[in-house]
N, C-alpha and C. Protein backbone atom coordinates (compact mmCIF):
# COMPACT_ATOMS: atom_id res chain seq x y z
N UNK A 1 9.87 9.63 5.28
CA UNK A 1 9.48 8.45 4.50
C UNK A 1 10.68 7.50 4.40
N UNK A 2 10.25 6.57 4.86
CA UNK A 2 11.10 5.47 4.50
C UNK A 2 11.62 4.76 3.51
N UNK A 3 12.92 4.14 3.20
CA UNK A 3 13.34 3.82 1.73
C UNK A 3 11.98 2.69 1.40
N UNK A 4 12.09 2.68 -0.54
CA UNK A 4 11.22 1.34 -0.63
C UNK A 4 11.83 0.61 -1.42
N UNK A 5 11.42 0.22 -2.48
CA UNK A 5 11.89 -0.24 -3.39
C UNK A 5 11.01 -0.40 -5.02
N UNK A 6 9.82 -0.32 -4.08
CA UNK A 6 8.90 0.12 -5.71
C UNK A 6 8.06 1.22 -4.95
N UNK A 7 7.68 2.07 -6.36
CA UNK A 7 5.66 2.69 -5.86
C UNK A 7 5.06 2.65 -6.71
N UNK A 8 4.15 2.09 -5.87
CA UNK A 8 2.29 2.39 -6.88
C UNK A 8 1.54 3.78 -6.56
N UNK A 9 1.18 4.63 -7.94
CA UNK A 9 0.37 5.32 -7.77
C UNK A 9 -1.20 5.04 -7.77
N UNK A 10 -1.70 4.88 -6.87
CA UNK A 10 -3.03 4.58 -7.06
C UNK A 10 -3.75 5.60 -6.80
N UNK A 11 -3.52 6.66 -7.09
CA UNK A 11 -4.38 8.21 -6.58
C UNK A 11 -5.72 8.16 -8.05
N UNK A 12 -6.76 8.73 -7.14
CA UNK A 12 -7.80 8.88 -8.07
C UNK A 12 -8.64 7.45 -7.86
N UNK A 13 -8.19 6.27 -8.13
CA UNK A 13 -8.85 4.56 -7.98
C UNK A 13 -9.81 4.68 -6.35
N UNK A 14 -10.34 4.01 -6.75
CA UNK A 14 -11.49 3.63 -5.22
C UNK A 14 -11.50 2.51 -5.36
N UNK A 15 -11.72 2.04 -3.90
CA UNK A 15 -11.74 0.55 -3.45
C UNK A 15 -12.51 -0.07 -4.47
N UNK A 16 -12.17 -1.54 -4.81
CA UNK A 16 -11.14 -1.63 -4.68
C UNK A 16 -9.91 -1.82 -5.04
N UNK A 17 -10.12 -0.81 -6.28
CA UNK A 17 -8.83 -0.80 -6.75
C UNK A 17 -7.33 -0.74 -6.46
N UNK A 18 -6.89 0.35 -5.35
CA UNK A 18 -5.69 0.51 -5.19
C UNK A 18 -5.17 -1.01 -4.21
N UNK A 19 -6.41 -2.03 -3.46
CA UNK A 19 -5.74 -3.00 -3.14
C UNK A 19 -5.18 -3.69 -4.35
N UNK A 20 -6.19 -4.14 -5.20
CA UNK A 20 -6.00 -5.30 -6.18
C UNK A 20 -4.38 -5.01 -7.03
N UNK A 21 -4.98 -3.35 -7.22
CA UNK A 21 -3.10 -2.89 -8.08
C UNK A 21 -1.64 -3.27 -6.76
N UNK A 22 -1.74 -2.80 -5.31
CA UNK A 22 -0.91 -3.68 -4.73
C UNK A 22 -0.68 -4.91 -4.64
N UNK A 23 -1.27 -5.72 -4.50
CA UNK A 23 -1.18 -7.12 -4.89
C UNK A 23 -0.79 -7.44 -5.94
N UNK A 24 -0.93 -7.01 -6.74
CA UNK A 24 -0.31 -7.21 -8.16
C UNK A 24 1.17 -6.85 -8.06
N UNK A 25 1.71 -5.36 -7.49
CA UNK A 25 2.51 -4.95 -7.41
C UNK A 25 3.74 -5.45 -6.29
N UNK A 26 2.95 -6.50 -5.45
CA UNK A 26 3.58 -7.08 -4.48
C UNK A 26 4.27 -8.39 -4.89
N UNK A 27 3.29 -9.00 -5.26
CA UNK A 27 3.27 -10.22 -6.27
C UNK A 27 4.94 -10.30 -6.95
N UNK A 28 4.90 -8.88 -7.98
CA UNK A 28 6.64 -8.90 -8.33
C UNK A 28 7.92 -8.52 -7.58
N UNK A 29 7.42 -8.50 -6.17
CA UNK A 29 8.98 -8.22 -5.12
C UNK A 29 9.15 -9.51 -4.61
N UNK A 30 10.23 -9.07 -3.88
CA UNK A 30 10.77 -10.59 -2.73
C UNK A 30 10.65 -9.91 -2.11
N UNK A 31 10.70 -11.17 -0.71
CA UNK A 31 10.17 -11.16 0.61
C UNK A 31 11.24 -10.03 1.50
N UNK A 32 10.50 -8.98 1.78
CA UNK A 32 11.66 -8.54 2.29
C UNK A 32 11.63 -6.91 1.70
N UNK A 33 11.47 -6.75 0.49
CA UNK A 33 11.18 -5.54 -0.14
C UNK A 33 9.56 -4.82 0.22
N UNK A 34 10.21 -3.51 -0.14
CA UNK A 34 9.07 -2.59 0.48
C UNK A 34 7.93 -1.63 -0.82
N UNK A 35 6.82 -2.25 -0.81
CA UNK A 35 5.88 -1.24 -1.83
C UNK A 35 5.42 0.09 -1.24
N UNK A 36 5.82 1.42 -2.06
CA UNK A 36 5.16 2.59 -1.40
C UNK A 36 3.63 2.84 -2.11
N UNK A 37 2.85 2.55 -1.44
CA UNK A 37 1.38 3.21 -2.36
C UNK A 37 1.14 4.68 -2.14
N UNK A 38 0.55 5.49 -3.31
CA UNK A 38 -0.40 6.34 -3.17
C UNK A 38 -1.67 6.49 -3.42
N UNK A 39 -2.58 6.41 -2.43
CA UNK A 39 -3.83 6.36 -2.91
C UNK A 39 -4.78 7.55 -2.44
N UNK A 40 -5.85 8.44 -2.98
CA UNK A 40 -7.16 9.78 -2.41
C UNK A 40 -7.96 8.62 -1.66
N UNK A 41 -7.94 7.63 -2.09
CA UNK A 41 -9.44 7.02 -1.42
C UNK A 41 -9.76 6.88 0.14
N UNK A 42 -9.84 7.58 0.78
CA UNK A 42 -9.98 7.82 2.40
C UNK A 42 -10.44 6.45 2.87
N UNK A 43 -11.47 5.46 2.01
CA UNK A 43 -11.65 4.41 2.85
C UNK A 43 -9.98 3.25 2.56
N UNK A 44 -8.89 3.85 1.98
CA UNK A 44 -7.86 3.00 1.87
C UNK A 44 -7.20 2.68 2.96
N UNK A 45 -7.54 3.78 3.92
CA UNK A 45 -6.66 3.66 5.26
C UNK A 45 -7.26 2.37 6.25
N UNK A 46 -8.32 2.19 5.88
CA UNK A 46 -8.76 0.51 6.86
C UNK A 46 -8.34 -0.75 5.76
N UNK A 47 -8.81 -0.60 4.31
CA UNK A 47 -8.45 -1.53 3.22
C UNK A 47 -7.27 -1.93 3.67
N UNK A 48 -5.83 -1.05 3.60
CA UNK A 48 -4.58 -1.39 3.70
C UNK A 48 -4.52 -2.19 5.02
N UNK A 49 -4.94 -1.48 6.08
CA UNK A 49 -5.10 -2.87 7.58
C UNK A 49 -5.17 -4.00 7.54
N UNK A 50 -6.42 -3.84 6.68
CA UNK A 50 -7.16 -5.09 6.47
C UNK A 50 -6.33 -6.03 5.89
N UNK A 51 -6.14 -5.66 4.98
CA UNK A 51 -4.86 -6.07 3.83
C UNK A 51 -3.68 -7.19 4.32
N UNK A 52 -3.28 -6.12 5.12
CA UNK A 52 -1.64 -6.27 5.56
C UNK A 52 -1.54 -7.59 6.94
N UNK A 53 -3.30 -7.53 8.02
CA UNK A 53 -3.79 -8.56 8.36
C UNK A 53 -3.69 -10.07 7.58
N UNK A 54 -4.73 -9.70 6.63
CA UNK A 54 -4.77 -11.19 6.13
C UNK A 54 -3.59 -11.63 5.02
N UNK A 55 -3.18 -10.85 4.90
CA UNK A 55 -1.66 -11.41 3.88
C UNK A 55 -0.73 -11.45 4.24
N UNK A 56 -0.11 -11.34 5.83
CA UNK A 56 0.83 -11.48 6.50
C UNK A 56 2.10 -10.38 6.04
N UNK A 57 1.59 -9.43 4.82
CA UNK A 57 2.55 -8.58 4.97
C UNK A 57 2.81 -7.61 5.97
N UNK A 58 3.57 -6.55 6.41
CA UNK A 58 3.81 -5.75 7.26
C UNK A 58 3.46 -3.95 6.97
N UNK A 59 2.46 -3.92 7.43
CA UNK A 59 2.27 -2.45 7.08
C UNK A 59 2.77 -1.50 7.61
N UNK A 60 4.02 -1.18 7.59
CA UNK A 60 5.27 -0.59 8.35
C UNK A 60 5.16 1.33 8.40
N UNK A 61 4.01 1.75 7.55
CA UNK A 61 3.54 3.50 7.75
C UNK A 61 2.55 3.42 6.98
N UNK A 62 1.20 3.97 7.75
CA UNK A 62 -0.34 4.38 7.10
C UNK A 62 -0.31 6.25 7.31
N UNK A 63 -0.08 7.10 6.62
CA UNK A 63 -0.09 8.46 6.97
C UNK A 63 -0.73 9.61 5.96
N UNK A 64 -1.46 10.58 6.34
CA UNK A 64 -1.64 11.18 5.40
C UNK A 64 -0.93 12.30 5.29
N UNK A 65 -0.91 12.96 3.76
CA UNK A 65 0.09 14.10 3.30
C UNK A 65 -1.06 14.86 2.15
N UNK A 66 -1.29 16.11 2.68
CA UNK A 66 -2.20 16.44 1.87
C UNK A 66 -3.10 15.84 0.89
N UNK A 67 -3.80 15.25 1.70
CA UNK A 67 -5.07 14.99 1.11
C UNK A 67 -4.78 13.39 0.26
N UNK A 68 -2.97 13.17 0.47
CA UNK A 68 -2.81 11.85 -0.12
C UNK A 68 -2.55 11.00 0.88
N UNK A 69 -3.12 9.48 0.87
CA UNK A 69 -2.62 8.49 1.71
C UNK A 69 -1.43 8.15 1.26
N UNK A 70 -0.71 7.61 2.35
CA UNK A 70 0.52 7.00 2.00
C UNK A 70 0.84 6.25 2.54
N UNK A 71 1.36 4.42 2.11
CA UNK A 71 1.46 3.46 2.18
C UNK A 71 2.78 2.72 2.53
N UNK A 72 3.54 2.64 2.92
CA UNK A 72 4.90 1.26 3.24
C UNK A 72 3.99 -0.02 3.77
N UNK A 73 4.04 -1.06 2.41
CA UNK A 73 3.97 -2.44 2.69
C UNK A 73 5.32 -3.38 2.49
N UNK A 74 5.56 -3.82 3.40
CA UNK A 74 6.81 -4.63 3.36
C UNK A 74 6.43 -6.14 3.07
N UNK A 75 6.95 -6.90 1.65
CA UNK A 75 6.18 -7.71 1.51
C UNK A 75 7.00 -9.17 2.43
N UNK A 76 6.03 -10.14 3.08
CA UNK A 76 6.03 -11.43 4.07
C UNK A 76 7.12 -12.07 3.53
């Protein structure tokens, strides 16, 4: 795992929650810093794509670890 600089736990939330809590959570970094998410919600792994598409951030690791997703968004 790569360094970050914040994390969101979003374990347990379903779409689409754990986006809306990143965005929020992105919202308070600079450009340049990295959000780690955790989220169960199996459909998070296309959400975050999707995501990282239309907001020009960089989705720099999508991986799972027992049964948890795990997130590096590097924010634009």
């Amino acid at each position: 795992m790569a360094d970050f600089d914040q994390e969101l736990d979003a374990s347990g939330l379903n779409c689409p929650l754990p986006i809306l809590r990143a965005k929020k959570s992105l919202a308070g970094l600079e450009a340049g810093q990295v959000l780690h998410i955790i989220a169960t919600d199996p459909g998070s792994v296309k959400d975050f794509e999707a995501f990282a598409k239309q907001t020009g951030n960089e989705l720099m690791e999508s991986k799972e670890e027992g049964g948890k997703f795990h997130f590096l968004i590097k924010k634009a």
